[in-house]
C-alpha atoms as a PDB file:
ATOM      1  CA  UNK A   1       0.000   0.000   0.000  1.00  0.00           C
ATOM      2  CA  UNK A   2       1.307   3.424  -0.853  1.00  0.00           C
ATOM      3  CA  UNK A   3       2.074   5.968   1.933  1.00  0.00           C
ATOM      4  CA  UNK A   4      -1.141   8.640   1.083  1.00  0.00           C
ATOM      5  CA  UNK A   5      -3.543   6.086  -0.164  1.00  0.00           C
ATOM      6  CA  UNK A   6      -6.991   6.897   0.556  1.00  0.00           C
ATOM      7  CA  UNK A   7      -6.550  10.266   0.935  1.00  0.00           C
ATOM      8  CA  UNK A   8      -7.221  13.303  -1.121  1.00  0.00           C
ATOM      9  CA  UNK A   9      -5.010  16.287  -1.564  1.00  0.00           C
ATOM     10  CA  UNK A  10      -4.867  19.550  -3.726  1.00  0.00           C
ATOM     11  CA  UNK A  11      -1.935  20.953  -4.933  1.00  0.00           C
ATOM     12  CA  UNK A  12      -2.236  25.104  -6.311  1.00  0.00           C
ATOM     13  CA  UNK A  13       0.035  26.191  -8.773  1.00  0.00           C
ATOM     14  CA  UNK A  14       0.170  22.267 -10.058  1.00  0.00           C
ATOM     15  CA  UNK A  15       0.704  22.861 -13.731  1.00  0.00           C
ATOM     16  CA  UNK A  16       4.257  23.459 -13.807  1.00  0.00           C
ATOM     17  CA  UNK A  17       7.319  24.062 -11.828  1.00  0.00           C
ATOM     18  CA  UNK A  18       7.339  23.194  -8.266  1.00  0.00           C
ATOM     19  CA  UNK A  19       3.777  22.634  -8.299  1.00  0.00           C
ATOM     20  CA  UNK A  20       3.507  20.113 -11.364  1.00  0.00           C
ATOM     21  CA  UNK A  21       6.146  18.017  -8.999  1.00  0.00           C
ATOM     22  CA  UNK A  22       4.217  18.131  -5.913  1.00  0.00           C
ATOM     23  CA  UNK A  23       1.180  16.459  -7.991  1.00  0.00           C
ATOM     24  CA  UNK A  24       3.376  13.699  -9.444  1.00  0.00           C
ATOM     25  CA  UNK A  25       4.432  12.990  -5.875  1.00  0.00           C
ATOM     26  CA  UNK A  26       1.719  12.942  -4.111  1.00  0.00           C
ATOM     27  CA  UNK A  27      -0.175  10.653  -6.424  1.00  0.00           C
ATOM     28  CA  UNK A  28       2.818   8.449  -7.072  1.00  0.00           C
ATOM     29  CA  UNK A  29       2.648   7.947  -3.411  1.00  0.00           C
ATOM     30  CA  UNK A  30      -1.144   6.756  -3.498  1.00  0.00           C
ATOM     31  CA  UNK A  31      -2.924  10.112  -3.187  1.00  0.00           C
ATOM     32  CA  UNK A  32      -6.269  11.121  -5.385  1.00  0.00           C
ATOM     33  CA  UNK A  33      -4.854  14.845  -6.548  1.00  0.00           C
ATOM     34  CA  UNK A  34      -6.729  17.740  -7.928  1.00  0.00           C
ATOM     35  CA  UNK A  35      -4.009  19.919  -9.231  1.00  0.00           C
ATOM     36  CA  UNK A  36      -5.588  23.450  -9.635  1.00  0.00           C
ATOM     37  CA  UNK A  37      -4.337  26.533 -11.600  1.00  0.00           C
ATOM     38  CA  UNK A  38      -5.381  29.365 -13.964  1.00  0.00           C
ATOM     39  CA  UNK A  39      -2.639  27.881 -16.773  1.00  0.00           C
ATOM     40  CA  UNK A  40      -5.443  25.670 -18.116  1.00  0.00           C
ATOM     41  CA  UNK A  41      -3.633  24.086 -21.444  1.00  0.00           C
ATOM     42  CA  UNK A  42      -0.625  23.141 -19.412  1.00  0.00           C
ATOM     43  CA  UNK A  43      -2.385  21.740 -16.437  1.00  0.00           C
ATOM     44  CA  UNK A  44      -4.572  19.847 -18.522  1.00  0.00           C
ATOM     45  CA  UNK A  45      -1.953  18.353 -20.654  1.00  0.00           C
ATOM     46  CA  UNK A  46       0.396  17.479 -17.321  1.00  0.00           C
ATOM     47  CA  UNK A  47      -3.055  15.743 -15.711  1.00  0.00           C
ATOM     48  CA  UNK A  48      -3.776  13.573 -18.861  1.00  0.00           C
ATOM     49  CA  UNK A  49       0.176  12.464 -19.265  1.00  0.00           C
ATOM     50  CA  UNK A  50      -0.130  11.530 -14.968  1.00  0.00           C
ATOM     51  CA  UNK A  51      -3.507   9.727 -15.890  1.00  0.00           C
ATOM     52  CA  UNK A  52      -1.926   7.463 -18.546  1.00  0.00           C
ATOM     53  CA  UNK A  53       0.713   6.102 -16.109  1.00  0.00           C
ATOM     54  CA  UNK A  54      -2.194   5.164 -13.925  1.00  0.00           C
ATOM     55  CA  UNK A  55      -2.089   7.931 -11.375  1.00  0.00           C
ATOM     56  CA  UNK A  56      -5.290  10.045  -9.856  1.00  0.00           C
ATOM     57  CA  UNK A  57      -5.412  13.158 -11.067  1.00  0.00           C
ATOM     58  CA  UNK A  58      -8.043  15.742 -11.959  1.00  0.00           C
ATOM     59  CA  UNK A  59      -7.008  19.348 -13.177  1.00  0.00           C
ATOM     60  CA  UNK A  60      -9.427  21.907 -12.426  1.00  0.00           C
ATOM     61  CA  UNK A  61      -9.035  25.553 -12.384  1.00  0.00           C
ATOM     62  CA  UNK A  62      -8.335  27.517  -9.375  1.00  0.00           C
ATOM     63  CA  UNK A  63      -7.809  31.178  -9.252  1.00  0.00           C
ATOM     64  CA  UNK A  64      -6.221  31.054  -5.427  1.00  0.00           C
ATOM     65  CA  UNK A  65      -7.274  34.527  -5.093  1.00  0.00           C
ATOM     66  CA  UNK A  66     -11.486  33.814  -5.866  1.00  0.00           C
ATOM     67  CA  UNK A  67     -12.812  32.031  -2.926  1.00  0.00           C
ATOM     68  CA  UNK A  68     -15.567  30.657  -5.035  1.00  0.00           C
ATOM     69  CA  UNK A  69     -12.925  28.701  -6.549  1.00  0.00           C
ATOM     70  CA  UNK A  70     -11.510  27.240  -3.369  1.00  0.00           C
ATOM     71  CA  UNK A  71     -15.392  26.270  -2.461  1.00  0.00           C
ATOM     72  CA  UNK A  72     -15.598  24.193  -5.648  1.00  0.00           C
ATOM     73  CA  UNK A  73     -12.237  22.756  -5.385  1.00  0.00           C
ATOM     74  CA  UNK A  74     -12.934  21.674  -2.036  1.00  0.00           C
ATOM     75  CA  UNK A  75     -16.217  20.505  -3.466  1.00  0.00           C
ATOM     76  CA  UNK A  76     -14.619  18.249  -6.019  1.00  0.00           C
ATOM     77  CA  UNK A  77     -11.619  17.127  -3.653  1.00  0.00           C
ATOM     78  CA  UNK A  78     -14.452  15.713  -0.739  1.00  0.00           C
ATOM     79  CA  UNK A  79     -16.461  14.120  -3.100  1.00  0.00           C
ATOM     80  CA  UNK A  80     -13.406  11.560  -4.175  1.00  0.00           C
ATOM     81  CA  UNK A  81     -12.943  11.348  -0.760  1.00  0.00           C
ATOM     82  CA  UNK A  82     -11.557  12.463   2.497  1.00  0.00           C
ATOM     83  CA  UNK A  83      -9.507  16.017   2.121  1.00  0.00           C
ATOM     84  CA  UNK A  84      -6.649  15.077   4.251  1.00  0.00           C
ATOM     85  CA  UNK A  85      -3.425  17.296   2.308  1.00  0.00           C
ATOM     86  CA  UNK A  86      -3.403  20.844   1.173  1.00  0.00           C
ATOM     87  CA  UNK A  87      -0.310  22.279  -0.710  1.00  0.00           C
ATOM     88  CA  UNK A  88      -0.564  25.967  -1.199  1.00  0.00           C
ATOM     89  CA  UNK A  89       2.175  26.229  -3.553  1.00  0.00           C
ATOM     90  CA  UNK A  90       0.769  29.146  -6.160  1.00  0.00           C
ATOM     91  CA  UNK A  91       2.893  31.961  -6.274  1.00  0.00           C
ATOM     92  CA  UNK A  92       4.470  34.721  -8.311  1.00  0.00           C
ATOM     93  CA  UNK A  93       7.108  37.279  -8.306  1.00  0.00           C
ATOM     94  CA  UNK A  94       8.513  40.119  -9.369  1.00  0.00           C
ATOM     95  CA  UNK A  95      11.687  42.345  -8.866  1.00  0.00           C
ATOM     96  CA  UNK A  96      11.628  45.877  -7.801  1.00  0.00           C
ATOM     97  CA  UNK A  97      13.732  47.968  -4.926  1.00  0.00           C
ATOM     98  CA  UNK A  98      11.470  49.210  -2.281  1.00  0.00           C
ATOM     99  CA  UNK A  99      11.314  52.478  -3.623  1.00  0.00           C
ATOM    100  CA  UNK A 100      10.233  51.944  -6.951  1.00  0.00           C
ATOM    101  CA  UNK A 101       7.342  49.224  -5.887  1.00  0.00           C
ATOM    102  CA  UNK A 102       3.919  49.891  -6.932  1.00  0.00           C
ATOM    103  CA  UNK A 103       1.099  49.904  -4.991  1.00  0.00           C
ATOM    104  CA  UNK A 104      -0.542  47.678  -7.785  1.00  0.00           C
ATOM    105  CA  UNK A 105       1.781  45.344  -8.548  1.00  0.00           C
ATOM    106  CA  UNK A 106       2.704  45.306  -4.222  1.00  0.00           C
ATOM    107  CA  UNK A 107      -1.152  44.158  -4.348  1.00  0.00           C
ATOM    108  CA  UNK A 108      -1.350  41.746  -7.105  1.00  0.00           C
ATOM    109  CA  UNK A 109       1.541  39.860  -5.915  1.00  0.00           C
ATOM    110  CA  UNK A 110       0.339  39.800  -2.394  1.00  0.00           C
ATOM    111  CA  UNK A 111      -2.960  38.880  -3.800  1.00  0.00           C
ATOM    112  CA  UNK A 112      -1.288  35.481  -4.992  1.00  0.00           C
ATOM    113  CA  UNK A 113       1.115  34.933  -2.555  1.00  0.00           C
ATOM    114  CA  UNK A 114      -0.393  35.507   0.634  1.00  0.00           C
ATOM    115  CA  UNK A 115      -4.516  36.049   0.152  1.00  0.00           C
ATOM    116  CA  UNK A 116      -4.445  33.098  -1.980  1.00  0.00           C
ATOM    117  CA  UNK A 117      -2.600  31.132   1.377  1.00  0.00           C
ATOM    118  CA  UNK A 118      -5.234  32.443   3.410  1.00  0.00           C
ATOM    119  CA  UNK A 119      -7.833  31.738   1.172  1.00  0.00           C
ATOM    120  CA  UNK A 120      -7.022  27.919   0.981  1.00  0.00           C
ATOM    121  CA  UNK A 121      -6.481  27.372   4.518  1.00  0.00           C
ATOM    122  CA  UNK A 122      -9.742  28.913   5.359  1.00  0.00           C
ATOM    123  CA  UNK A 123     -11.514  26.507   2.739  1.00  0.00           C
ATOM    124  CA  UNK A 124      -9.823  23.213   3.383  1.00  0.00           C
ATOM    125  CA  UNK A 125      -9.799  23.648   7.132  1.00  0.00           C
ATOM    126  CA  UNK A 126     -13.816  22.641   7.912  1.00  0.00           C
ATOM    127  CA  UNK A 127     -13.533  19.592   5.424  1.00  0.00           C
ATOM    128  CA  UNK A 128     -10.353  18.476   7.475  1.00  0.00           C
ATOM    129  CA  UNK A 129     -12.029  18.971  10.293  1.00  0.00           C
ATOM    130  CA  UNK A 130     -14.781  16.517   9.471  1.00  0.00           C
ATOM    131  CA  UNK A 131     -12.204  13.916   8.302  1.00  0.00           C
ATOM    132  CA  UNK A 132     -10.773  13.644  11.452  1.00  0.00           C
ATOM    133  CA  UNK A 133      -7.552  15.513  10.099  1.00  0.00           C
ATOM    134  CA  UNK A 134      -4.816  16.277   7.799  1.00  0.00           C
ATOM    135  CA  UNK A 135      -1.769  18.289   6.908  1.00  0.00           C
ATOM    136  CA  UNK A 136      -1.492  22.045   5.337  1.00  0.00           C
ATOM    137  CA  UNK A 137       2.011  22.617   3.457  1.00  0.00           C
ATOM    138  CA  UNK A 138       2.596  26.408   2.551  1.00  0.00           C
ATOM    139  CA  UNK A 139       5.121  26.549   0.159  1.00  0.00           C
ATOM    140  CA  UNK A 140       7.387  29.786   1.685  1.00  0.00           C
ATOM    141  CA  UNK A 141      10.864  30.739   1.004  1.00  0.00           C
ATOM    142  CA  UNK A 142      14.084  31.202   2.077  1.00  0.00           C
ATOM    143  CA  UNK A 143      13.729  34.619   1.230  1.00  0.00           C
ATOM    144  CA  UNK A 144      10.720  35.058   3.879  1.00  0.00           C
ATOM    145  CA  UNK A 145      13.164  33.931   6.503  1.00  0.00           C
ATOM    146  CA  UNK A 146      16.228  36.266   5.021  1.00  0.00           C
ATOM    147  CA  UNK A 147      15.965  39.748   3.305  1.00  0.00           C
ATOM    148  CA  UNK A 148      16.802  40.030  -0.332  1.00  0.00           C
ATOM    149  CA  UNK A 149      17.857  43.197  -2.539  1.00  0.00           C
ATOM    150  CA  UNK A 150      14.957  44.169  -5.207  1.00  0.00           C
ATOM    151  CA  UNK A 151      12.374  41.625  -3.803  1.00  0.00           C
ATOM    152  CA  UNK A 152      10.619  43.849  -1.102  1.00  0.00           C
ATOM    153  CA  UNK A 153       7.091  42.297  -2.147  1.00  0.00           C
ATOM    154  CA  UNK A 154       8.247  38.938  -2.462  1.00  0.00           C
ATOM    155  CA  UNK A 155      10.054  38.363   0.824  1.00  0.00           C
ATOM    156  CA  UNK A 156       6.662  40.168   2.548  1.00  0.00           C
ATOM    157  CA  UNK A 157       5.051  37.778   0.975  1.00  0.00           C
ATOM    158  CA  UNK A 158       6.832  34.948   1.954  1.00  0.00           C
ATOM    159  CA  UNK A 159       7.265  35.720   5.651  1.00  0.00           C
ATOM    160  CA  UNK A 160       3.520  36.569   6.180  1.00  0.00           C
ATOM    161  CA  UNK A 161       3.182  32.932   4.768  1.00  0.00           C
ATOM    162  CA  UNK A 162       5.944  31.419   7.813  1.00  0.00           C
ATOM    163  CA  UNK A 163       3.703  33.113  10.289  1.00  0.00           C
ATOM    164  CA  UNK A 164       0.708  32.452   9.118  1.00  0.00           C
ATOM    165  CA  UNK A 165       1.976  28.964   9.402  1.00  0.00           C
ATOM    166  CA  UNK A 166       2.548  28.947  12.518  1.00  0.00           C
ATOM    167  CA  UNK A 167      -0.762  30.528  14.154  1.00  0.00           C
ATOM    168  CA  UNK A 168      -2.662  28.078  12.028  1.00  0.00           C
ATOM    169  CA  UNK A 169      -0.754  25.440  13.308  1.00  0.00           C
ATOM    170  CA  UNK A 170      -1.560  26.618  16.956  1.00  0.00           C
ATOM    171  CA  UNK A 171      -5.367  27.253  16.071  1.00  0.00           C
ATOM    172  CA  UNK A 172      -5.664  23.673  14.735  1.00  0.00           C
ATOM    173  CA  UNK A 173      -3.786  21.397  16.233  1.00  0.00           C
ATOM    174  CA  UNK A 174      -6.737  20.357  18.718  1.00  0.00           C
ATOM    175  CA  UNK A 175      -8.607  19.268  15.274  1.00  0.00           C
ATOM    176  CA  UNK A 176      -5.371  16.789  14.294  1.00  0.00           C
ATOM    177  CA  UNK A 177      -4.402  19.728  11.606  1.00  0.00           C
ATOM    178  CA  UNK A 178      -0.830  19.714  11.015  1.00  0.00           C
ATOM    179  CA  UNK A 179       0.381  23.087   9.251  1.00  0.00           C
ATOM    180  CA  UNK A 180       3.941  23.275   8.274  1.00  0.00           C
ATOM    181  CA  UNK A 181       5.673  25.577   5.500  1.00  0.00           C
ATOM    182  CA  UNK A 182       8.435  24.878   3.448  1.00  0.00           C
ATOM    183  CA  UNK A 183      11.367  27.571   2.386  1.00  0.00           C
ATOM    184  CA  UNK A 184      12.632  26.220  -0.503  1.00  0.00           C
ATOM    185  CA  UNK A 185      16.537  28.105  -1.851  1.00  0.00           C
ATOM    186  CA  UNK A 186      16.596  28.418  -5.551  1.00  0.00           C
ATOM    187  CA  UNK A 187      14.628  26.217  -7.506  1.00  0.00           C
ATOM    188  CA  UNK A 188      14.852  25.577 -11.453  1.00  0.00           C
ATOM    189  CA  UNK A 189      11.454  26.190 -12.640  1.00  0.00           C
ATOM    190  CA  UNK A 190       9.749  28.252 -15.474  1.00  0.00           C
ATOM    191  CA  UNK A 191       8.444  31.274 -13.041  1.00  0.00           C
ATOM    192  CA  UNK A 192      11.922  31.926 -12.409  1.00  0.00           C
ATOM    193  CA  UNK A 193      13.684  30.470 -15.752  1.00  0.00           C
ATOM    194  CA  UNK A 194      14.741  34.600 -16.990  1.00  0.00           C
ATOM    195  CA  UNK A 195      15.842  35.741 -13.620  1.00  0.00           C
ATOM    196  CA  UNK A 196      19.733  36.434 -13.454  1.00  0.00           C
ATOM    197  CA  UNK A 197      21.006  33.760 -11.221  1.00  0.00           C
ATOM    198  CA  UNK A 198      22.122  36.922  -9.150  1.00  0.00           C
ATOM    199  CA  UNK A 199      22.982  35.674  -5.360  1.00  0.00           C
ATOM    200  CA  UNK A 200      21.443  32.548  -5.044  1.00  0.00           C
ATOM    201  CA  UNK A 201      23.854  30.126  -6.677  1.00  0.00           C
ATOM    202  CA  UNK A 202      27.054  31.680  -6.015  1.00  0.00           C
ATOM    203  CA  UNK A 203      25.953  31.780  -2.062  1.00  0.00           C
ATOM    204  CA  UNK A 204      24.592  28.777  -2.257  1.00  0.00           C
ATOM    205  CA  UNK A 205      26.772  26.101  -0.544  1.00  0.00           C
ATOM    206  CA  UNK A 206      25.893  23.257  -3.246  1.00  0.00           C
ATOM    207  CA  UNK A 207      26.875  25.286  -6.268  1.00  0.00           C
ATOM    208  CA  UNK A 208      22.893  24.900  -8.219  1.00  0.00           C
ATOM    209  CA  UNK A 209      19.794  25.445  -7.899  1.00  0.00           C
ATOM    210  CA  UNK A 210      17.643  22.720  -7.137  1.00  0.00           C
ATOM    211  CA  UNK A 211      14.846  20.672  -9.189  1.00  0.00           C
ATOM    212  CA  UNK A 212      11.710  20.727  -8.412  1.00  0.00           C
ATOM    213  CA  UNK A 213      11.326  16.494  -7.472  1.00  0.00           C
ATOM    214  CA  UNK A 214      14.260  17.743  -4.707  1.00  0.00           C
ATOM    215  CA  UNK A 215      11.575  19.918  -2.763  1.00  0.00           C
ATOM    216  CA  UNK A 216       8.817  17.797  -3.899  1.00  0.00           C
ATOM    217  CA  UNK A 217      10.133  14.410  -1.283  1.00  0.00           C
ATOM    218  CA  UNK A 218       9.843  17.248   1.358  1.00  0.00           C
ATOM    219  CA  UNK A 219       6.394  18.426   0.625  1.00  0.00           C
ATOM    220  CA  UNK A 220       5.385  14.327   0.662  1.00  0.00           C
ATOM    221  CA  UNK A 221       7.433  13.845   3.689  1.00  0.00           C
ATOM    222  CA  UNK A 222       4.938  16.912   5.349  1.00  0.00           C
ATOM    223  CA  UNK A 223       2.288  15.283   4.022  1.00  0.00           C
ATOM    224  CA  UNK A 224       2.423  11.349   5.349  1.00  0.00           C
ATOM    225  CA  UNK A 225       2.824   9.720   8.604  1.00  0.00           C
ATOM    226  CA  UNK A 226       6.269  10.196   9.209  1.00  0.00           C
ATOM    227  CA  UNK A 227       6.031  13.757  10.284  1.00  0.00           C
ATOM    228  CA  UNK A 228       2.876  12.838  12.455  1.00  0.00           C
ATOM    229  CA  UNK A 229       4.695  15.013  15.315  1.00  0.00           C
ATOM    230  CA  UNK A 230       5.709  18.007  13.113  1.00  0.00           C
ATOM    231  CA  UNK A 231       3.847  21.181  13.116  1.00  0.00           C
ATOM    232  CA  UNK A 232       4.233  24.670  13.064  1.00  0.00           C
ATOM    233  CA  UNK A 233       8.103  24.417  11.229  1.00  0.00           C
ATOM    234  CA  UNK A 234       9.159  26.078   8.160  1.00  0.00           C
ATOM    235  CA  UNK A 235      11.622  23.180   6.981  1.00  0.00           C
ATOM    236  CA  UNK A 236      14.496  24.802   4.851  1.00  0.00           C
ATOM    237  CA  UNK A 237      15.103  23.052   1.595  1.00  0.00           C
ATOM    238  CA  UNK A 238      17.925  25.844   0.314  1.00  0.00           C
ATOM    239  CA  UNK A 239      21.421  23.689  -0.637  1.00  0.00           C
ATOM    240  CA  UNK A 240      23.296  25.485   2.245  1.00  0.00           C
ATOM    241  CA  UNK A 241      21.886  29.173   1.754  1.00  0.00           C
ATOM    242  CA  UNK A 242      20.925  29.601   4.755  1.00  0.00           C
ATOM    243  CA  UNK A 243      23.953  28.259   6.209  1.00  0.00           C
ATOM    244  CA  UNK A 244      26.013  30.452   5.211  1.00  0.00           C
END
């Protein structure tokens, strides 16, 4: 028997990048996944290809920042079954010193980032509730932990998201919630794919970025039963960044 089966998880952000990983995981290790996202040609093309190995998983879109979106995701997730794994993992960014941010794009970004976190917890929370469960990842940053030059909205973004973490994790523990973030260091993925390489890989201990399937054994560790005594954490995932 695989680690998740039986259980139901959605993954935001799931047609590419990080997010397109975490689905592959997850259902290679048993799970049902809906994989949600407003990129509907690729996340319908990466759900068929999953499907034809013989894995469970249903695209559907999700706008993370509409919560009539999150109420029919959550729909669709509890009607395959028990919603026991959230992965808020949607996110964008931009660069921009702090003096030459926008108040729109400071909003738009924020929107994504943290709303969209909010947003999901509040809708999977009650249908974890009933099943007795579950685990909330919320896909942070190392640069939510650590400042970095030009990314003023960003790294807001991503701390709100660590403590966020945390007072969900205290609100819900009582209802067998676990809510954990991750702070992944520089990943390889399309969102980021024109950004100059700037200080990430030259500070980074291990000389690369990672790929995606690297953070992804994290976000399945968070998710199973061998981190049934982990909550509240942001794990670092970062090559050495941090370390430094």
């Amino acid at each position: 028997m695989s680690s998740l089966e039986g259980r139901v998880a959605i993954v935001t952000g799931g047609a590419r990048g990080q997010g397109a990983s975490h689905v592959e995981r997850l259902a290679r290790e048993g799970a049902a996944v809906i994989s949600g996202d407003i990129l509907d040609g690729p996340g319908e093309v990466w759900a068929a290809r999953l499907r034809a190995e013989g894995l469970d998983v249903t695209y559907r879109r999700l706008d993370v920042t509409e919560p009539a979106d999150w109420r029919t995701a959550v729909d669709a997730a509890t009607a395959r079954g028990p919603l026991r794994i959230l992965v808020n993992n949607a996110g964008i960014v931009h660069v921009t010193p702090l003096l030459d941010e926008t108040l729109e794009a400071w909003n738009s970004l924020l929107a994504v980032n943290t709303t969209g976190v909010l947003l999901g917890m509040q809708a999977a929370i009650p249908a974890m509730r009933a099943a007795g469960g579950g685990s909330i990842i919320n896909v942070a940053s190392i640069f939510g932990v650590n400042g970095a030059e030009g990314y003023i909205a960003y790294t807001a973004s991503k701390g709100a998201i660590v403590a966020m973490t945390k007072t969900a994790a205290l609100e819900h523990a009582a209802d067998g919630i676990r809510v954990n973030a991750i702070c992944p260091g520089g990943v390889s993925t399309p969102m980021n794919e024109d950004e100059p390489e700037g200080g990430v890989v030259p500070l980074t201990p291990l000389g690369r970025r990672a790929q995606p399937a690297e953070i992804s054994g994290t976000v399945a560790y968070l998710a199973g039963d061998d981190s049934t005594f982990v909550t509240g954490t942001e794990l670092v995932v970062d090559g050495g960044y941090l370390a430094r």
